[in-house]
Protein backbone atom coordinates (compact mmCIF):
# COMPACT_ATOMS: atom_id res chain seq x y z
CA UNK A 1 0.00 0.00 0.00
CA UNK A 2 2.84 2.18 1.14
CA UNK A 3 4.79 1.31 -2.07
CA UNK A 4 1.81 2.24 -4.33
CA UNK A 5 1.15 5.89 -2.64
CA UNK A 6 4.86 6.86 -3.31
CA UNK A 7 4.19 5.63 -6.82
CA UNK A 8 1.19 7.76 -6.54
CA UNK A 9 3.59 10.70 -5.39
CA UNK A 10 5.92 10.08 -8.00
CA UNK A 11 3.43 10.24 -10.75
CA UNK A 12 2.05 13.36 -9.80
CA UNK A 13 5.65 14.79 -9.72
CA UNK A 14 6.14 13.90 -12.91
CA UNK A 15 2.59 15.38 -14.43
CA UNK A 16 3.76 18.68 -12.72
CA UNK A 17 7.11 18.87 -14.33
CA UNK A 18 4.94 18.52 -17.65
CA UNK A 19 2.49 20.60 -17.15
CA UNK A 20 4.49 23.40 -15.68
CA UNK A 21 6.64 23.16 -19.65
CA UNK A 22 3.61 22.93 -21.68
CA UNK A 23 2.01 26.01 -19.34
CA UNK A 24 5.42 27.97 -19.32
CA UNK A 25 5.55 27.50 -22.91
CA UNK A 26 2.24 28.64 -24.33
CA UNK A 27 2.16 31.27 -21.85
CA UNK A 28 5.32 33.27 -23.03
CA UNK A 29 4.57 32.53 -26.33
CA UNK A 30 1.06 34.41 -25.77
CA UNK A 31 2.62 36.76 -23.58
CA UNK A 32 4.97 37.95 -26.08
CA UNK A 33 2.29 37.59 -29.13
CA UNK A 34 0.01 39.93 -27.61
CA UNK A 35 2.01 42.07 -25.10
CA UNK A 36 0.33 40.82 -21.99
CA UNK A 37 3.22 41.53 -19.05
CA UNK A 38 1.26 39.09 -16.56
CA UNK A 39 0.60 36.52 -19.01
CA UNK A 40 4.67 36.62 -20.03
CA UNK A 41 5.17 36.86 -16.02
CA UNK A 42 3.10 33.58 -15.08
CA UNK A 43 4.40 31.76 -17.84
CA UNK A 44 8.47 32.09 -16.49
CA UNK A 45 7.17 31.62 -13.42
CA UNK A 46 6.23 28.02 -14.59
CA UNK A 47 9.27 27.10 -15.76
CA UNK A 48 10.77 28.53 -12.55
CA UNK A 49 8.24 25.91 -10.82
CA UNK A 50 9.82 23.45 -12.94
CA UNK A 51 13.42 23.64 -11.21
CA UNK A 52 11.55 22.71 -7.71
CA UNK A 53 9.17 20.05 -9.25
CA UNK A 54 12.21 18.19 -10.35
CA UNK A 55 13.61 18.88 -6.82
CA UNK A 56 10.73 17.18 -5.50
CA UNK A 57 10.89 14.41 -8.16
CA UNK A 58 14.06 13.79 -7.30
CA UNK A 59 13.62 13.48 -3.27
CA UNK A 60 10.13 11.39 -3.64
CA UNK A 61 12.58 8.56 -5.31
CA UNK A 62 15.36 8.45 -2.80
CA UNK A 63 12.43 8.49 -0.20
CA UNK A 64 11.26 5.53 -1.77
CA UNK A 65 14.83 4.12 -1.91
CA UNK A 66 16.03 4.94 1.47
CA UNK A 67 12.71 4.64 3.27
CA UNK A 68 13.49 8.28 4.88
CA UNK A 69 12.69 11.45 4.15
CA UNK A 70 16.62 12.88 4.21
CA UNK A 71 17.66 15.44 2.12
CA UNK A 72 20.88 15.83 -0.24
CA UNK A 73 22.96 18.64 -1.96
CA UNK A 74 20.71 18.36 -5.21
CA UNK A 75 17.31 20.03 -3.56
CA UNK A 76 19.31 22.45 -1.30
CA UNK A 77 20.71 23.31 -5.19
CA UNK A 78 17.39 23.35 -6.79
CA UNK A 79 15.65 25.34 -4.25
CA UNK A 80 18.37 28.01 -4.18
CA UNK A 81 18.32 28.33 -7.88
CA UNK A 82 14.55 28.45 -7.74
CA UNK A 83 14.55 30.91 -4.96
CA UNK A 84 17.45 33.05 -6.71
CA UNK A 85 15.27 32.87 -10.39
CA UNK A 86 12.49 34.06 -8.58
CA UNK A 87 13.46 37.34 -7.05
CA UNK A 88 15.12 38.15 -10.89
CA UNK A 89 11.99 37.75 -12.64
CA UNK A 90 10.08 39.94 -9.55
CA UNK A 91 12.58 42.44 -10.25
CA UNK A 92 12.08 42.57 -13.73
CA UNK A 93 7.89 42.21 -13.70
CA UNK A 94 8.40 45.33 -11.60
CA UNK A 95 10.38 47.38 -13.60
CA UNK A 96 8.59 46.64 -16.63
CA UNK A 97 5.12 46.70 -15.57
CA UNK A 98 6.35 50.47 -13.83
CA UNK A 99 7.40 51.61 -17.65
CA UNK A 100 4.03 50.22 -19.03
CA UNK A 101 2.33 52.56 -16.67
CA UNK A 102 4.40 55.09 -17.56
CA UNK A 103 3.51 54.67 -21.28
CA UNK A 104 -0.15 53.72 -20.77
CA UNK A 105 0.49 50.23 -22.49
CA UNK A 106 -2.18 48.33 -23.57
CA UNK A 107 -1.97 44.42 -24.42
CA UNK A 108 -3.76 43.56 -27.48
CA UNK A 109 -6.23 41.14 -25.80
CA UNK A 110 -6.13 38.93 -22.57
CA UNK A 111 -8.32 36.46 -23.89
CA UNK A 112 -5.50 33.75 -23.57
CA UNK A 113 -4.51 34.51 -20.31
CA UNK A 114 -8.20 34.05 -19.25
CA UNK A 115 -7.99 30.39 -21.21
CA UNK A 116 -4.53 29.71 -19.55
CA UNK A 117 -5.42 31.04 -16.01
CA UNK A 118 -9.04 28.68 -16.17
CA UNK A 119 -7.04 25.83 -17.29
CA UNK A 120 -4.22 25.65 -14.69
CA UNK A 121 -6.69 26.57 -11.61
CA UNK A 122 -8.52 23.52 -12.79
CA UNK A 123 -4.87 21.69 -12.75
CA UNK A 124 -3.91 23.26 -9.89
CA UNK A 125 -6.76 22.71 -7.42
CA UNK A 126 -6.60 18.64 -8.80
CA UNK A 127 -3.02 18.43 -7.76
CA UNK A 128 -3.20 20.13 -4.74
CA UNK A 129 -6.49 17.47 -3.84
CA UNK A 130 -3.89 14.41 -5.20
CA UNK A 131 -1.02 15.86 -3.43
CA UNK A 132 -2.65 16.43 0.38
CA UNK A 133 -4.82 13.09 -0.10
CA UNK A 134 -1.41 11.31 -0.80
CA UNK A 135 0.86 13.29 1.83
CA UNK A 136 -1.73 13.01 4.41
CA UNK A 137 -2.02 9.32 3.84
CA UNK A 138 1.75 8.84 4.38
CA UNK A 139 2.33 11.39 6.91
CA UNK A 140 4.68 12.95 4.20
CA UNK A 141 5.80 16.84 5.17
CA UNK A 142 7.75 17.03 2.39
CA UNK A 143 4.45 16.14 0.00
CA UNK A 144 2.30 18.13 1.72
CA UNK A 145 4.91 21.01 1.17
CA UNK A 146 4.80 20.02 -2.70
CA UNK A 147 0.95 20.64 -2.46
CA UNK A 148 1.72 24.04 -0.85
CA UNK A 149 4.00 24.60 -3.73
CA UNK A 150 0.52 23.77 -6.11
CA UNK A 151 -1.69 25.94 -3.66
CA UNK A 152 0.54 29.04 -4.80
CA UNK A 153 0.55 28.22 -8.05
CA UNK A 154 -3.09 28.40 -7.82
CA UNK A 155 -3.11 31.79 -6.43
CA UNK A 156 -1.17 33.26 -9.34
CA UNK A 157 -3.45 31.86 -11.48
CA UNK A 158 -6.67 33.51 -9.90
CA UNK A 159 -4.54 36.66 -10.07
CA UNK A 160 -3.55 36.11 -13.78
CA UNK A 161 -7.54 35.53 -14.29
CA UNK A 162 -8.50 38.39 -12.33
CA UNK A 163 -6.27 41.05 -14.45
CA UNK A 164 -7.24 39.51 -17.87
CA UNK A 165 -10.86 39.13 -17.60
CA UNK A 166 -10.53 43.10 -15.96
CA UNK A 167 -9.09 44.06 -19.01
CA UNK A 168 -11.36 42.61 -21.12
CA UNK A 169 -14.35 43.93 -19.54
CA UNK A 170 -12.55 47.66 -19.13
CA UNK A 171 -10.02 48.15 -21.40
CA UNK A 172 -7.64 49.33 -18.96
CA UNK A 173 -4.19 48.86 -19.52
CA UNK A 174 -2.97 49.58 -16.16
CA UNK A 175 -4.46 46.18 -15.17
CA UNK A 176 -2.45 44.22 -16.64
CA UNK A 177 -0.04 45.95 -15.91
CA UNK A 178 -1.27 45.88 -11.90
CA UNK A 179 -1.43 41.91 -12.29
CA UNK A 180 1.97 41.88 -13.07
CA UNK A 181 3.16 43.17 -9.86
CA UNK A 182 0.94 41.28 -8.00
CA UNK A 183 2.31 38.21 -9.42
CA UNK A 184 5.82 39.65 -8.57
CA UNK A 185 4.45 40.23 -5.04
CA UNK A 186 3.96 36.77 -4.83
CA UNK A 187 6.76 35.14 -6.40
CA UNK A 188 9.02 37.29 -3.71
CA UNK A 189 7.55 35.24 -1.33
CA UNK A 190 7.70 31.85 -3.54
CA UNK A 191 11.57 32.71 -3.54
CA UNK A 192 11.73 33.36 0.02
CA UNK A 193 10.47 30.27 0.76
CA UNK A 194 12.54 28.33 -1.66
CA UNK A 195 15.68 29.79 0.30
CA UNK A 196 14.23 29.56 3.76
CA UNK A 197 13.40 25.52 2.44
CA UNK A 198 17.18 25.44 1.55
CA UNK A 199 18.69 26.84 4.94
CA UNK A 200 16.02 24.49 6.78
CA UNK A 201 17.93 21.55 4.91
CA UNK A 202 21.48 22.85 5.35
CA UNK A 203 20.96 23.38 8.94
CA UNK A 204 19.52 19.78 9.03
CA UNK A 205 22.30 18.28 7.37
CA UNK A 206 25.17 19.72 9.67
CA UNK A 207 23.09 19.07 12.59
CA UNK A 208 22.85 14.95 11.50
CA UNK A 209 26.87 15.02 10.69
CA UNK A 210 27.66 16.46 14.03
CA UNK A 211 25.02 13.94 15.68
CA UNK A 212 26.96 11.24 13.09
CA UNK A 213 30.51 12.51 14.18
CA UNK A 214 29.79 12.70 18.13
């Protein structure tokens, strides 16, 4: 039973390494195509996501191997580098959503980042369900901190949906503009996480090789 919920785990891992590529993909594309800062924003956020999903791919199969939840250099890497890419690309949503106000930018439509933003809250809120149901069941922090992961993922997405569908119905530029920033609000705190994660580890790690060399 035990084996078949890490399998479980490991699956879902792998569908959010996927998903994140195909989202990140089509979202800069659109992004770019039709000027929409957000839409750009959330879609290198994705691939941003994918440096920790692979993190967490990675520790779900020496979980499975070792039969303890232990942490190596690879996901103190990861998270760092997710952690690091995260506070560039809030940096430059800022900047660049401040000169679009400036210059009263308008995209030429939202429409895709309402399509995108429907399709990975639908996405989201299934792995997040997957994710808890399978953490719970093995009393799993760090799978239940992988659904956290999904659960902000989410929230950018009801952002993203929020500023598009605004747009559409107003025809204000500034919104997307404003959903931009938000999304860099939150991505600050994504990256804080991701290197408060990685000192939790480190600190781990020396504690255990003291314990080890004592």
């Amino acid at each position: 039973m035990k084996e078949k919920l890490y399998a479980r785990a490991n699956y879902l891992a792998l569908f959010t390494i996927f998903y994140n590529l195909v989202e990140g993909g089509a979202s800069v594309w659109f992004g770019a195509a039709d000027e929409t800062l957000a839409l750009f924003g959330f879609g290198v956020d994705s691939f941003i996501e994918v440096i920790s999903a692979i993190g967490v791919w990675h520790m779900l199969r020496r979980i499975r191997a070792n039969g303890g939840e232990s942490r190596d250099e690879f996901e103190q890497r990861a998270l760092r580098i997710t952690g690091a890419a995260f506070y560039i690309l809030s940096a430059g949503l800022v900047v660049t959503a401040g000169l679009n106000l400036y210059q009263q930018h308008k995209p030429e439509t939202t429409l895709w980042g309402i399509v995108i933003s429907l399709l990975s809250i639908s996405f989201m809120w299934f792995l997040i369900r997957q994710k808890t149901s399978v953490g719970t069941a093995l009393n799993s922090p760090a799978i239940l901190a992988d659904a956290a992961c999904s659960r902000a993922c989410l929230y950018l997405s009801l952002v993203l949906m929020l500023s598009s569908v605004g747009y559409e119905l107003t025809g204000i530029g500034s919104l997307d503009a404003i959903g931009a920033i938000l999304i860099s609000w939150l991505t600050i705190r994504e990256g804080k996480e991701a290197f408060g994660k990685a000192k939790g580890m480190s600190c781990s790690c020396c504690c255990s090789a003291a314990q080890a060399k004592n």
